[in-house]
PDB file of N, CA and C in Angstrom:
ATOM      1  N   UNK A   1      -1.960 -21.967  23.368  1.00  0.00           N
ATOM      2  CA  UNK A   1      -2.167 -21.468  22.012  1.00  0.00           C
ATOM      3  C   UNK A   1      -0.966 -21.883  21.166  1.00  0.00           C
ATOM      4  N   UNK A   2      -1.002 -22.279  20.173  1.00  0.00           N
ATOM      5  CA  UNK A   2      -0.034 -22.773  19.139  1.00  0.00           C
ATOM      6  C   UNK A   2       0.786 -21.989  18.411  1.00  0.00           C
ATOM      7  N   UNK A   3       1.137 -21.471  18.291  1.00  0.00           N
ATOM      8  CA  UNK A   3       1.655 -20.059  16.888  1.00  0.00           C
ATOM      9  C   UNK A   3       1.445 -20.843  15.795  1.00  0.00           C
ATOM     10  N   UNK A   4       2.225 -21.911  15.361  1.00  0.00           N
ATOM     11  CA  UNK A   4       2.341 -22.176  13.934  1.00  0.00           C
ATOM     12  C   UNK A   4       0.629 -21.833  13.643  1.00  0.00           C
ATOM     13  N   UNK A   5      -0.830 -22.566  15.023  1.00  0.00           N
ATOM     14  CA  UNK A   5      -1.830 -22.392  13.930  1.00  0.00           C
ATOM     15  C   UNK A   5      -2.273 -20.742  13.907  1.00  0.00           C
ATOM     16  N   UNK A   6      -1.491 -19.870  14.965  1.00  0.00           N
ATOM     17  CA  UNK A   6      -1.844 -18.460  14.760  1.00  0.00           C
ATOM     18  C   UNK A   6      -0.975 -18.015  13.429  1.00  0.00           C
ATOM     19  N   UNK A   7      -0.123 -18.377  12.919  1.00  0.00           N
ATOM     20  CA  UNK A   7       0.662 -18.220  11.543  1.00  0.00           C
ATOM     21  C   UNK A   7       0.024 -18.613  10.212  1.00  0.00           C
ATOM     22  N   UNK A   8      -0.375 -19.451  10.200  1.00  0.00           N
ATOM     23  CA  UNK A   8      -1.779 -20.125   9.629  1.00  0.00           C
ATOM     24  C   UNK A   8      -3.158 -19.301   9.735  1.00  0.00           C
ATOM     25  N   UNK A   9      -3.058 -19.233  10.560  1.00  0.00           N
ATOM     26  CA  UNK A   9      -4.554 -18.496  10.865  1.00  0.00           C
ATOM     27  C   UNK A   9      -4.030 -16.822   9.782  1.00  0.00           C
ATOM     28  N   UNK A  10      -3.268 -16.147   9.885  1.00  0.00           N
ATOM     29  CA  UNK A  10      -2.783 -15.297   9.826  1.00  0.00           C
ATOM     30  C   UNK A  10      -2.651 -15.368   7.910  1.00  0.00           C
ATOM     31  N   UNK A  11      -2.050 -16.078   7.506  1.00  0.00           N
ATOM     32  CA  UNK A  11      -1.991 -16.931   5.943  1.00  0.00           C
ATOM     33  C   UNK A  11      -3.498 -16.466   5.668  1.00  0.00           C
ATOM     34  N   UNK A  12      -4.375 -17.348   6.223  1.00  0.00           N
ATOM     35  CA  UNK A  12      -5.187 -17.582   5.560  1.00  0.00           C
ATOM     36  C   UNK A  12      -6.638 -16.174   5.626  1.00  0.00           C
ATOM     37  N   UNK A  13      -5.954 -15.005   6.614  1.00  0.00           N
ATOM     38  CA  UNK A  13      -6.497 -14.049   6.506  1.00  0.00           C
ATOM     39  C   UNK A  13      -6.207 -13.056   5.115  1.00  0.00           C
ATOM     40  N   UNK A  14      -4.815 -13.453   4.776  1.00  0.00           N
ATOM     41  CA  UNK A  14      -4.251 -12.658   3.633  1.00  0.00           C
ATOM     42  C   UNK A  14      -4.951 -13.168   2.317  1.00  0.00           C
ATOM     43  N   UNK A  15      -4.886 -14.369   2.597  1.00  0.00           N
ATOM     44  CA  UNK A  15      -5.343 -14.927   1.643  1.00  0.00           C
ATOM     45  C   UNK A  15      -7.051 -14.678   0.705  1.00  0.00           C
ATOM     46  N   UNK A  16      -7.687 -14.296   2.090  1.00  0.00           N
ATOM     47  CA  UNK A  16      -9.131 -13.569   1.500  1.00  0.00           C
ATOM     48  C   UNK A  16      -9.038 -12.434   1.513  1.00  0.00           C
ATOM     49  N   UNK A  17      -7.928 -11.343   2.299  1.00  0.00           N
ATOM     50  CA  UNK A  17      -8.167 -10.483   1.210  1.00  0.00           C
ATOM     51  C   UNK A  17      -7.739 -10.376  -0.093  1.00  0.00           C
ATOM     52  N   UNK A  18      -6.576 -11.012  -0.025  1.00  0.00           N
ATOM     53  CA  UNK A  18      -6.110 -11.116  -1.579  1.00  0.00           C
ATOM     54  C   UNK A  18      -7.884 -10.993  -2.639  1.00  0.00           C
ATOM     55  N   UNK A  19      -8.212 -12.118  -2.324  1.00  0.00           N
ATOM     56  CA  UNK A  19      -9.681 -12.995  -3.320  1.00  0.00           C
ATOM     57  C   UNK A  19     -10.351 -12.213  -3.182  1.00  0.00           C
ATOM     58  N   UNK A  20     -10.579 -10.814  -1.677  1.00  0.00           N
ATOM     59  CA  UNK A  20     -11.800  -9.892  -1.932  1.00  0.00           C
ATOM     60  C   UNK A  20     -11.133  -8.780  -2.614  1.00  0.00           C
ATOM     61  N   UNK A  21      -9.798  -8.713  -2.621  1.00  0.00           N
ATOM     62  CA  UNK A  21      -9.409  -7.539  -3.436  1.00  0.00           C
ATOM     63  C   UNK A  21      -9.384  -7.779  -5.122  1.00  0.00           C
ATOM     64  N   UNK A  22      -9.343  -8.664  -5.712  1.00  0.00           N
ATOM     65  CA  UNK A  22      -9.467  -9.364  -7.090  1.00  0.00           C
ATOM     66  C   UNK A  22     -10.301  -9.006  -7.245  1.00  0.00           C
ATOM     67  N   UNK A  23     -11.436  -9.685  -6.373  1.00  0.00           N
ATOM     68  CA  UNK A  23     -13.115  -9.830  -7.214  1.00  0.00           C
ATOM     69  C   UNK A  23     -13.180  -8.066  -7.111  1.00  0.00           C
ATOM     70  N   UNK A  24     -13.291  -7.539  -6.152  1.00  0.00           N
ATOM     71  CA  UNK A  24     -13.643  -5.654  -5.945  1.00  0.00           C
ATOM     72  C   UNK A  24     -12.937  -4.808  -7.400  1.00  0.00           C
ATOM     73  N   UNK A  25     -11.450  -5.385  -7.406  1.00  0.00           N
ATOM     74  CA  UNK A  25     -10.599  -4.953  -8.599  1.00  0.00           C
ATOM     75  C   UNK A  25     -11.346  -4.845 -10.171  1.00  0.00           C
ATOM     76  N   UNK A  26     -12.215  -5.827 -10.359  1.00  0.00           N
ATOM     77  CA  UNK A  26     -13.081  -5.889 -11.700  1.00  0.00           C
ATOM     78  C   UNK A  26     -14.295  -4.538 -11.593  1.00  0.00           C
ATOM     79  N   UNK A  27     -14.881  -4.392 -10.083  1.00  0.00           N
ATOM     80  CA  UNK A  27     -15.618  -2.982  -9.939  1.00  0.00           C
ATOM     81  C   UNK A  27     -15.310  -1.836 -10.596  1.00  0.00           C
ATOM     82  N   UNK A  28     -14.082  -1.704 -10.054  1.00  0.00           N
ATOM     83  CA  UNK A  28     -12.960  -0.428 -10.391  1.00  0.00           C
ATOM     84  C   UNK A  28     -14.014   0.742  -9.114  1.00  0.00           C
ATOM     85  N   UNK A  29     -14.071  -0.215  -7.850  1.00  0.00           N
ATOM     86  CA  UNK A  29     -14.422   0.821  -6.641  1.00  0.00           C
ATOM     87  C   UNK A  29     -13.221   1.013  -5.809  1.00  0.00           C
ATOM     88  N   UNK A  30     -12.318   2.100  -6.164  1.00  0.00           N
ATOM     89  CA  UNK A  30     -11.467   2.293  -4.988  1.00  0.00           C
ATOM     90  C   UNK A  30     -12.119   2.185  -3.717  1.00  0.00           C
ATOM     91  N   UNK A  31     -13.272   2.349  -3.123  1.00  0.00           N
ATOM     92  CA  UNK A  31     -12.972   1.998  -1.788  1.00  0.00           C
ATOM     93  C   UNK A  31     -13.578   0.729  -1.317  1.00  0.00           C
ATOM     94  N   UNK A  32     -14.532  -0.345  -2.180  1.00  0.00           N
ATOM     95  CA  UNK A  32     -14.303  -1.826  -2.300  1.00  0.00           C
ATOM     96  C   UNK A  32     -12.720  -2.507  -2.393  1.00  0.00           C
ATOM     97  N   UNK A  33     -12.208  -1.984  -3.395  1.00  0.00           N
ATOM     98  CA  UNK A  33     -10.552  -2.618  -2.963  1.00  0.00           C
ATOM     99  C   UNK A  33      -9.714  -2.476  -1.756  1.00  0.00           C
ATOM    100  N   UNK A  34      -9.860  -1.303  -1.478  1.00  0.00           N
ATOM    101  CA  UNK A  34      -8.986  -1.015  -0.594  1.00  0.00           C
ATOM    102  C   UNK A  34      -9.418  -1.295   0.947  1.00  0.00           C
ATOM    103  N   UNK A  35     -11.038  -1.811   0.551  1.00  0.00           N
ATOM    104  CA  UNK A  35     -11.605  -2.308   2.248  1.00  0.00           C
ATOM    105  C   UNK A  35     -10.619  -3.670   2.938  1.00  0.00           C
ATOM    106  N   UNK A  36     -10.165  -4.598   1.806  1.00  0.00           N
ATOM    107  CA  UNK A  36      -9.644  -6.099   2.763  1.00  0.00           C
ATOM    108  C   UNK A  36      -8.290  -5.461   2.846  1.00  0.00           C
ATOM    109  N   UNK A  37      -7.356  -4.070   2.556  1.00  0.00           N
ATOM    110  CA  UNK A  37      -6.440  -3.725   3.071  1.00  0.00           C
ATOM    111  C   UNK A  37      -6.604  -3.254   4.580  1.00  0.00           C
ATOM    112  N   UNK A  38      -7.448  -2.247   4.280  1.00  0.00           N
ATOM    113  CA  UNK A  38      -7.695  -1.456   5.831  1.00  0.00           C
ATOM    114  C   UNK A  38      -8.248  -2.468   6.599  1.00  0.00           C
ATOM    115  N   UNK A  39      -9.120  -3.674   6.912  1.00  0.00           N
ATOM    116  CA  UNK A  39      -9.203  -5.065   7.402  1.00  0.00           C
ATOM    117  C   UNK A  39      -8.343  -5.463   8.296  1.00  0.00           C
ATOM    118  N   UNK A  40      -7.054  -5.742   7.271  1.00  0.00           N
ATOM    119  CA  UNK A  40      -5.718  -6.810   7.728  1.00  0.00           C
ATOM    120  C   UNK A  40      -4.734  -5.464   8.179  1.00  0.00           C
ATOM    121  N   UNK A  41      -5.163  -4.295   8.085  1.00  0.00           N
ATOM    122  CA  UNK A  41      -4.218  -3.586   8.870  1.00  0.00           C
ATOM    123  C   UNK A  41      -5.085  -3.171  10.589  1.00  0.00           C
ATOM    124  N   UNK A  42      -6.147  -3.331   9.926  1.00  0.00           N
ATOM    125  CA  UNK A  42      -6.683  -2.880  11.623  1.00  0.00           C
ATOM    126  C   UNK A  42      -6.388  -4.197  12.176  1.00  0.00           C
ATOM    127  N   UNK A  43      -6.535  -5.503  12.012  1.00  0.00           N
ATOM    128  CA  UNK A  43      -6.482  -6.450  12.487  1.00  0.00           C
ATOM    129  C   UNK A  43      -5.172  -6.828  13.238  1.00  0.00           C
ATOM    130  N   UNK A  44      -4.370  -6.971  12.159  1.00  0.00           N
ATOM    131  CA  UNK A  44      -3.007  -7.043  12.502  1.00  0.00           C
ATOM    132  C   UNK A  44      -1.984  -5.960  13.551  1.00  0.00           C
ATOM    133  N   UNK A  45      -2.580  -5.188  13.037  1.00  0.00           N
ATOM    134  CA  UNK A  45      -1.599  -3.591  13.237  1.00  0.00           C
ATOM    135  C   UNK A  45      -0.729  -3.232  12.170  1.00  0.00           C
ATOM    136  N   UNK A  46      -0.641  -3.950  10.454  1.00  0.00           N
ATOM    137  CA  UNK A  46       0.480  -3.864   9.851  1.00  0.00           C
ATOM    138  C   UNK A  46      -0.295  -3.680   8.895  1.00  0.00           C
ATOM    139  N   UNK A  47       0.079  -2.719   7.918  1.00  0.00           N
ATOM    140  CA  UNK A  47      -0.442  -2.157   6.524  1.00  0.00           C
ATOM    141  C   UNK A  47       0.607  -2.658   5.223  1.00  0.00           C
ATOM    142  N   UNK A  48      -0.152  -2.871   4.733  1.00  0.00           N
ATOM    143  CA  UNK A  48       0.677  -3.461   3.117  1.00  0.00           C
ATOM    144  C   UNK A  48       0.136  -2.547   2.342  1.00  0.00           C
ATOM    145  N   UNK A  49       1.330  -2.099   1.010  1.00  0.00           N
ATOM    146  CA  UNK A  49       0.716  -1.366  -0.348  1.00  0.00           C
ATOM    147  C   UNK A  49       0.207  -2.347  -0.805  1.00  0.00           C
ATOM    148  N   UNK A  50      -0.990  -1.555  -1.543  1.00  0.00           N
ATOM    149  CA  UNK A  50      -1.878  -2.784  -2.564  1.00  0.00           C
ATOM    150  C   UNK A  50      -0.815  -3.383  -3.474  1.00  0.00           C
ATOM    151  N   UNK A  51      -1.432  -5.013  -3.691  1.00  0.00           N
ATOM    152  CA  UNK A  51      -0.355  -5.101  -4.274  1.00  0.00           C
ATOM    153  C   UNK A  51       0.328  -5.881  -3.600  1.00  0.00           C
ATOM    154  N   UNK A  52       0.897  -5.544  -2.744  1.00  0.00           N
ATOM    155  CA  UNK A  52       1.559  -6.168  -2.028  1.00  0.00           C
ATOM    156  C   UNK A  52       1.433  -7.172  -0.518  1.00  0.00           C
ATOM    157  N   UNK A  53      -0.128  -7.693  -0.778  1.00  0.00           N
ATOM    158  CA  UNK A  53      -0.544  -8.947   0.024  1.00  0.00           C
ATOM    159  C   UNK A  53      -0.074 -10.069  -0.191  1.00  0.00           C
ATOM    160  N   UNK A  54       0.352 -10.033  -1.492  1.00  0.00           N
ATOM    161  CA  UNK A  54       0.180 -11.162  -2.377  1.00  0.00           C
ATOM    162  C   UNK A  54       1.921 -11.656  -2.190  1.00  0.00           C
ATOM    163  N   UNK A  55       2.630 -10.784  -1.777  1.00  0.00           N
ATOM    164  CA  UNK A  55       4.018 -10.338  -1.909  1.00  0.00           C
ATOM    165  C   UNK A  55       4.038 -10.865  -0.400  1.00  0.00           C
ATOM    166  N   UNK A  56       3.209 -10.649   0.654  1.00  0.00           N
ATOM    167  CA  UNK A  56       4.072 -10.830   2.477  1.00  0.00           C
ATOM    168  C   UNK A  56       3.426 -12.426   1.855  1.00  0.00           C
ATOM    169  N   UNK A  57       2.535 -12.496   1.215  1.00  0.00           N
ATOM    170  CA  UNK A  57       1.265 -14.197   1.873  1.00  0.00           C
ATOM    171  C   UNK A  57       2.984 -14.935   1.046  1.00  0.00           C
ATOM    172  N   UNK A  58       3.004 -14.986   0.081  1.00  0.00           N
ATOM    173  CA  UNK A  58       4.442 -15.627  -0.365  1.00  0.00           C
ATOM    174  C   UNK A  58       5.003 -16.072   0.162  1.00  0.00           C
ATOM    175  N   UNK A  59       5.602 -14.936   1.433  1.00  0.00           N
ATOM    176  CA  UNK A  59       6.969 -14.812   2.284  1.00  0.00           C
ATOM    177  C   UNK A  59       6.245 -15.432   3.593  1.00  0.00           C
ATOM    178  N   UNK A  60       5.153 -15.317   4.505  1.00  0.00           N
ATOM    179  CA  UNK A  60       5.031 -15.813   5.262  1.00  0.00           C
ATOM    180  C   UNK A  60       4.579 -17.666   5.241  1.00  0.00           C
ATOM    181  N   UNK A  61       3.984 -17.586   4.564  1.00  0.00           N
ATOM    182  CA  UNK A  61       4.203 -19.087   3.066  1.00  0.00           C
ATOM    183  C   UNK A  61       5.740 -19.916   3.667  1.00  0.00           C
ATOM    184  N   UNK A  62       6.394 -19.383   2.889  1.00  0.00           N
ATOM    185  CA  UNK A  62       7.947 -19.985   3.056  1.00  0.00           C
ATOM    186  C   UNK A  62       8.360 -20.255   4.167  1.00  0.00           C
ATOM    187  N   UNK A  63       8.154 -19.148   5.093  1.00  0.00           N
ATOM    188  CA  UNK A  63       8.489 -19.067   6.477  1.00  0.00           C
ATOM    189  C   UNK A  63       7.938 -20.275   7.337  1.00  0.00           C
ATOM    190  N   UNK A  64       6.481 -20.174   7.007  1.00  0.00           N
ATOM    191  CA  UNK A  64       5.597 -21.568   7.582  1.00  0.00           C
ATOM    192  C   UNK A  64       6.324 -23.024   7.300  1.00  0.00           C
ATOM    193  N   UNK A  65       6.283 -22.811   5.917  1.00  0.00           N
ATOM    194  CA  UNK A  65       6.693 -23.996   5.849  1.00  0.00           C
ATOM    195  C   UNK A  65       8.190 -24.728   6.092  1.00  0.00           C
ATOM    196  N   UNK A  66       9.253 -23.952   6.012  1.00  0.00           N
ATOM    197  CA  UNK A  66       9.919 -23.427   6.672  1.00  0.00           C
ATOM    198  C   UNK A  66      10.405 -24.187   8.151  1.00  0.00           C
ATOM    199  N   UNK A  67       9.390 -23.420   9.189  1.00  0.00           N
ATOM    200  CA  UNK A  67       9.479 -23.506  10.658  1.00  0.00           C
ATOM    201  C   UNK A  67       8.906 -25.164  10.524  1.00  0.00           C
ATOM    202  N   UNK A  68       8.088 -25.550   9.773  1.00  0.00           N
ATOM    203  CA  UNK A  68       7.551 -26.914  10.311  1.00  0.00           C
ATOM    204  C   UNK A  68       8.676 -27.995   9.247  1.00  0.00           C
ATOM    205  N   UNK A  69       9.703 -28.062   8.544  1.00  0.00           N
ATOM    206  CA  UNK A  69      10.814 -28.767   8.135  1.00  0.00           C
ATOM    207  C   UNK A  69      11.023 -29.084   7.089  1.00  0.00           C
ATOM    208  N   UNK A  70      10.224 -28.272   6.169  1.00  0.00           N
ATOM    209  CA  UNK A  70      10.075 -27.962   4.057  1.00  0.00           C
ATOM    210  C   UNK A  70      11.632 -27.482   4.330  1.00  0.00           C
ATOM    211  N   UNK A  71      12.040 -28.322   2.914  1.00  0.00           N
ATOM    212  CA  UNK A  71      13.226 -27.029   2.488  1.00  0.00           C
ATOM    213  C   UNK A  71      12.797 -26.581   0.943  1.00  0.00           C
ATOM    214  N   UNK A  72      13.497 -25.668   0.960  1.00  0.00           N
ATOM    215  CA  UNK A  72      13.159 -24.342  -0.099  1.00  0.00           C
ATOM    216  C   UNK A  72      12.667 -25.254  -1.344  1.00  0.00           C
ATOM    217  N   UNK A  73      12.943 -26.103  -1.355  1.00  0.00           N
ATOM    218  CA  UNK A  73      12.758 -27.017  -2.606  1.00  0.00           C
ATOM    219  C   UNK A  73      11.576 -27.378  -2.720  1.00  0.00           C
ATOM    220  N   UNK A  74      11.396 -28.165  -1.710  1.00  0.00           N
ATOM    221  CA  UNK A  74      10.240 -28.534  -1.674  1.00  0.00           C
ATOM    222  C   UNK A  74       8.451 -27.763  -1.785  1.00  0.00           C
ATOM    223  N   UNK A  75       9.021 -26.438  -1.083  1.00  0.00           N
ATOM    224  CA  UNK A  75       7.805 -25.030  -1.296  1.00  0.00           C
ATOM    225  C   UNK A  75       7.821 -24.626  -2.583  1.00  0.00           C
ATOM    226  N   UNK A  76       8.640 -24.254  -3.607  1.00  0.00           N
ATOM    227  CA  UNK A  76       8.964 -23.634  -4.470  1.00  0.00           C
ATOM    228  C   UNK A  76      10.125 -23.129  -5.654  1.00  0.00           C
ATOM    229  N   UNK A  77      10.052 -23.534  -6.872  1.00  0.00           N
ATOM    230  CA  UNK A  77      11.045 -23.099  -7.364  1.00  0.00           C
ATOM    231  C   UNK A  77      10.910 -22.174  -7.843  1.00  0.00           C
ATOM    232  N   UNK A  78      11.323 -20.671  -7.880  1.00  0.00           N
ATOM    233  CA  UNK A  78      11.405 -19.491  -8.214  1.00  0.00           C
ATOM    234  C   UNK A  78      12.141 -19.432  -9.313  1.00  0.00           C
ATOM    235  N   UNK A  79      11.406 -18.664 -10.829  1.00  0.00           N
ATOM    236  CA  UNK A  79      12.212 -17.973 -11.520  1.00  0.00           C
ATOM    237  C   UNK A  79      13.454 -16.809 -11.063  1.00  0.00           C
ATOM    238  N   UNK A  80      14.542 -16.864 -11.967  1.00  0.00           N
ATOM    239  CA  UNK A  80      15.774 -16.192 -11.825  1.00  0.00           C
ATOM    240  C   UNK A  80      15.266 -14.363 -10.773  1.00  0.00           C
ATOM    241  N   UNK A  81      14.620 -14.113 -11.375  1.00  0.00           N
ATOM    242  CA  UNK A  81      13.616 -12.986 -11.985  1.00  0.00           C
ATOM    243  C   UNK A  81      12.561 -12.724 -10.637  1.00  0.00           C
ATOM    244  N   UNK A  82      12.388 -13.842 -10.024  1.00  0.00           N
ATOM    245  CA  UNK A  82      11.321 -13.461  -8.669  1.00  0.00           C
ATOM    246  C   UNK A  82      11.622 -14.972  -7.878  1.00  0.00           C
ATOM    247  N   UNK A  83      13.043 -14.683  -7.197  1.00  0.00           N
ATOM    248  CA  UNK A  83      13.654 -15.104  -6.099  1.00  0.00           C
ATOM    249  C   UNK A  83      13.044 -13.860  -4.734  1.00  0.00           C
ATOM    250  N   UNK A  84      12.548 -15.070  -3.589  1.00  0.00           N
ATOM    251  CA  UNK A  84      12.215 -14.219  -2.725  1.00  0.00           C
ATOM    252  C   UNK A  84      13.097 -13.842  -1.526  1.00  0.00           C
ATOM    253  N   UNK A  85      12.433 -12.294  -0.909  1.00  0.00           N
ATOM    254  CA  UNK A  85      13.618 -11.861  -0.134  1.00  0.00           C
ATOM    255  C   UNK A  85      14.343 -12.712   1.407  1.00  0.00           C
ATOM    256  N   UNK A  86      15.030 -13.060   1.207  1.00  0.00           N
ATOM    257  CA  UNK A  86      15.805 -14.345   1.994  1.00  0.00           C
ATOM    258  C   UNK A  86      15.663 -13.242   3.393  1.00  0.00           C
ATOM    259  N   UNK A  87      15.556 -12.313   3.621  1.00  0.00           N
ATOM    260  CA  UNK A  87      16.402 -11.582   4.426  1.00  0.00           C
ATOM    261  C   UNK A  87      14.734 -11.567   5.470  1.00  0.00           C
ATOM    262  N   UNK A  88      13.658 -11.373   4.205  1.00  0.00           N
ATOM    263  CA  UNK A  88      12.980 -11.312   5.275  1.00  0.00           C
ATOM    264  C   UNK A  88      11.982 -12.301   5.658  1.00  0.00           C
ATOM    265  N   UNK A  89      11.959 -13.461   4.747  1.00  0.00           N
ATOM    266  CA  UNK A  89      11.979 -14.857   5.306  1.00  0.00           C
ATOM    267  C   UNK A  89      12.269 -15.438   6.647  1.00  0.00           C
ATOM    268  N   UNK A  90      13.925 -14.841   7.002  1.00  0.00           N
ATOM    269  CA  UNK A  90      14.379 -15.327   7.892  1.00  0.00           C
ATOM    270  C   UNK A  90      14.108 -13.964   9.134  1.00  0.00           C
ATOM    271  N   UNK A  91      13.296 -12.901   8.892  1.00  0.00           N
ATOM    272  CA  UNK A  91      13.096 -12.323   9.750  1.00  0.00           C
ATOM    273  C   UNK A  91      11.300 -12.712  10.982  1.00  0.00           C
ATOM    274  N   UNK A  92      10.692 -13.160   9.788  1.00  0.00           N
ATOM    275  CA  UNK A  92       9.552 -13.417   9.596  1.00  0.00           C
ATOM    276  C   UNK A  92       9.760 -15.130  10.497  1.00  0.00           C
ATOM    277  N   UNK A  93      10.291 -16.048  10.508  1.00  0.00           N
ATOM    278  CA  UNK A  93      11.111 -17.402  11.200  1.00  0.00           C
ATOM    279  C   UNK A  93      11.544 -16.799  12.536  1.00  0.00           C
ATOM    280  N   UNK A  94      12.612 -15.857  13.122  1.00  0.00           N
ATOM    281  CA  UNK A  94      12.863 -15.839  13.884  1.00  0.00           C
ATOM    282  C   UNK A  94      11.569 -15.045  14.820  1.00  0.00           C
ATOM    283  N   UNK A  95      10.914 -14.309  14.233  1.00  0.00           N
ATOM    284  CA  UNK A  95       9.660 -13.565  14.742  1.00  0.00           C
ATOM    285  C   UNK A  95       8.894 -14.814  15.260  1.00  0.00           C
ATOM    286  N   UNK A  96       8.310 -15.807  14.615  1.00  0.00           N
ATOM    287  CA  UNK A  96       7.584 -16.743  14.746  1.00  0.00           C
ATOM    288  C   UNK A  96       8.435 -18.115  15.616  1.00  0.00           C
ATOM    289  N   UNK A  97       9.616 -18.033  15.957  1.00  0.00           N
ATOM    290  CA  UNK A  97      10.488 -18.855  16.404  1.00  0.00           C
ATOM    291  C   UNK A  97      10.140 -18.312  17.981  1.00  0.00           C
ATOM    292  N   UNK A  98      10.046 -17.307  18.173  1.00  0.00           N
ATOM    293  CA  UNK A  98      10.212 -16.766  19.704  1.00  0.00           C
ATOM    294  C   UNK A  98       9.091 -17.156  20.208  1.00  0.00           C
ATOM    295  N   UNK A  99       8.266 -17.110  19.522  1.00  0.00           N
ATOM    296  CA  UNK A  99       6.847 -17.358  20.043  1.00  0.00           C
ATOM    297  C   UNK A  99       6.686 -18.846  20.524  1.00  0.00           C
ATOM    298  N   UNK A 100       6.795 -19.321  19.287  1.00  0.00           N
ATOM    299  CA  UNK A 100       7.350 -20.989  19.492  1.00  0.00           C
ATOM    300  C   UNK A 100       7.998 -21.291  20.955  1.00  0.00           C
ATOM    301  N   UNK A 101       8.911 -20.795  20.993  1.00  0.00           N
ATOM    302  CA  UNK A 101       9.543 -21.150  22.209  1.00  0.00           C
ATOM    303  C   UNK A 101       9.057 -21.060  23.730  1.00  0.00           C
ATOM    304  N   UNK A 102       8.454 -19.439  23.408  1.00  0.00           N
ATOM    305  CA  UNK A 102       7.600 -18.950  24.533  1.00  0.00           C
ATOM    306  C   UNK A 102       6.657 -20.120  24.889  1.00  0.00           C
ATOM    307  N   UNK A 103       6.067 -20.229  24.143  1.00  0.00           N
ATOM    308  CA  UNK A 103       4.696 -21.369  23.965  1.00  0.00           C
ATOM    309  C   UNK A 103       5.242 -22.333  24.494  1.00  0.00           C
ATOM    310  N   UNK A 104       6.276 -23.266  23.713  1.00  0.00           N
ATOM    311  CA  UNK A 104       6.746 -24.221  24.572  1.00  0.00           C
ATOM    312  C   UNK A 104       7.452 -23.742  26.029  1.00  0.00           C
ATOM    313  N   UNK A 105       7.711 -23.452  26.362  1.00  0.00           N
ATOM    314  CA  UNK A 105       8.584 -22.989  28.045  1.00  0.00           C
ATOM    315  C   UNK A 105       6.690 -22.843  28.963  1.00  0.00           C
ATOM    316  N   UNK A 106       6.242 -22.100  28.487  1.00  0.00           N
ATOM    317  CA  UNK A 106       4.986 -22.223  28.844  1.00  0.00           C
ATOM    318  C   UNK A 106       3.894 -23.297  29.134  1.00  0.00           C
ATOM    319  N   UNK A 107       4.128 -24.464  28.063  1.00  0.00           N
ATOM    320  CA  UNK A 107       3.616 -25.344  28.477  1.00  0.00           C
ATOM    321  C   UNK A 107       4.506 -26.755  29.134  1.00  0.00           C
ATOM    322  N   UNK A 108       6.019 -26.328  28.912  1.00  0.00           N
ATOM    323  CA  UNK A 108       6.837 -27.112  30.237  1.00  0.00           C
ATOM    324  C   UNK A 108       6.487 -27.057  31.575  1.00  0.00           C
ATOM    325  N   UNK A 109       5.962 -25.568  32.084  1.00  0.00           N
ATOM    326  CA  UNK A 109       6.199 -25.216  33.264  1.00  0.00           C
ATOM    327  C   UNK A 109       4.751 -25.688  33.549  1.00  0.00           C
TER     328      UNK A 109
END
């Protein structure tokens, strides 16, 4: 199994809920919106405030690109104003780094 494409895979789960929480958002059905939260938290095991999908997909974004040899430049230039959190960029890299490794030692042996 790969991580980077389980990291990916993972992206691109946020990513629809983001798009099912938009389109639900024009309803004004609290519990249409809040279904692609409870989704990606049963899925995952990890809950985000609304709102704030849009905020990890960013950061795991960077991270991806990131682990495969983008530098910051190349992903994104951030206003003064919404610089992202470095701290957990690089928490989100070393999380996904272990795995990496695992994976590879795994398929050495």
């Amino acid at each position: 199994m790969n991580p980077l494409h389980d990291l990916k895979e993972y992206q691109k789960d946020l990513a629809s809920a983001i798009r099912l929480s938009n389109s639900h958002r024009r309803n004004k059905d609290d519990n249409l919106i809040n279904q692609p939260y409870r989704e990606i938290c049963e899925k995952y095991g990890k809950c985000f405030i609304p709102g704030g999908l849009s905020w990890e997909f960013r950061h795991h974004h960077i991270a991806y690109c990131e682990l495969r040899g983008r530098t910051r430049d190349q992903i994104e230039i951030p206003g003064e104003k919404n610089l992202p959190n470095n701290n957990y960029v690089n928490e989100i890299k070393a999380e996904w780094q272990v795995k990496i490794n695992e994976a590879l030692c795994a398929d050495a042996s």
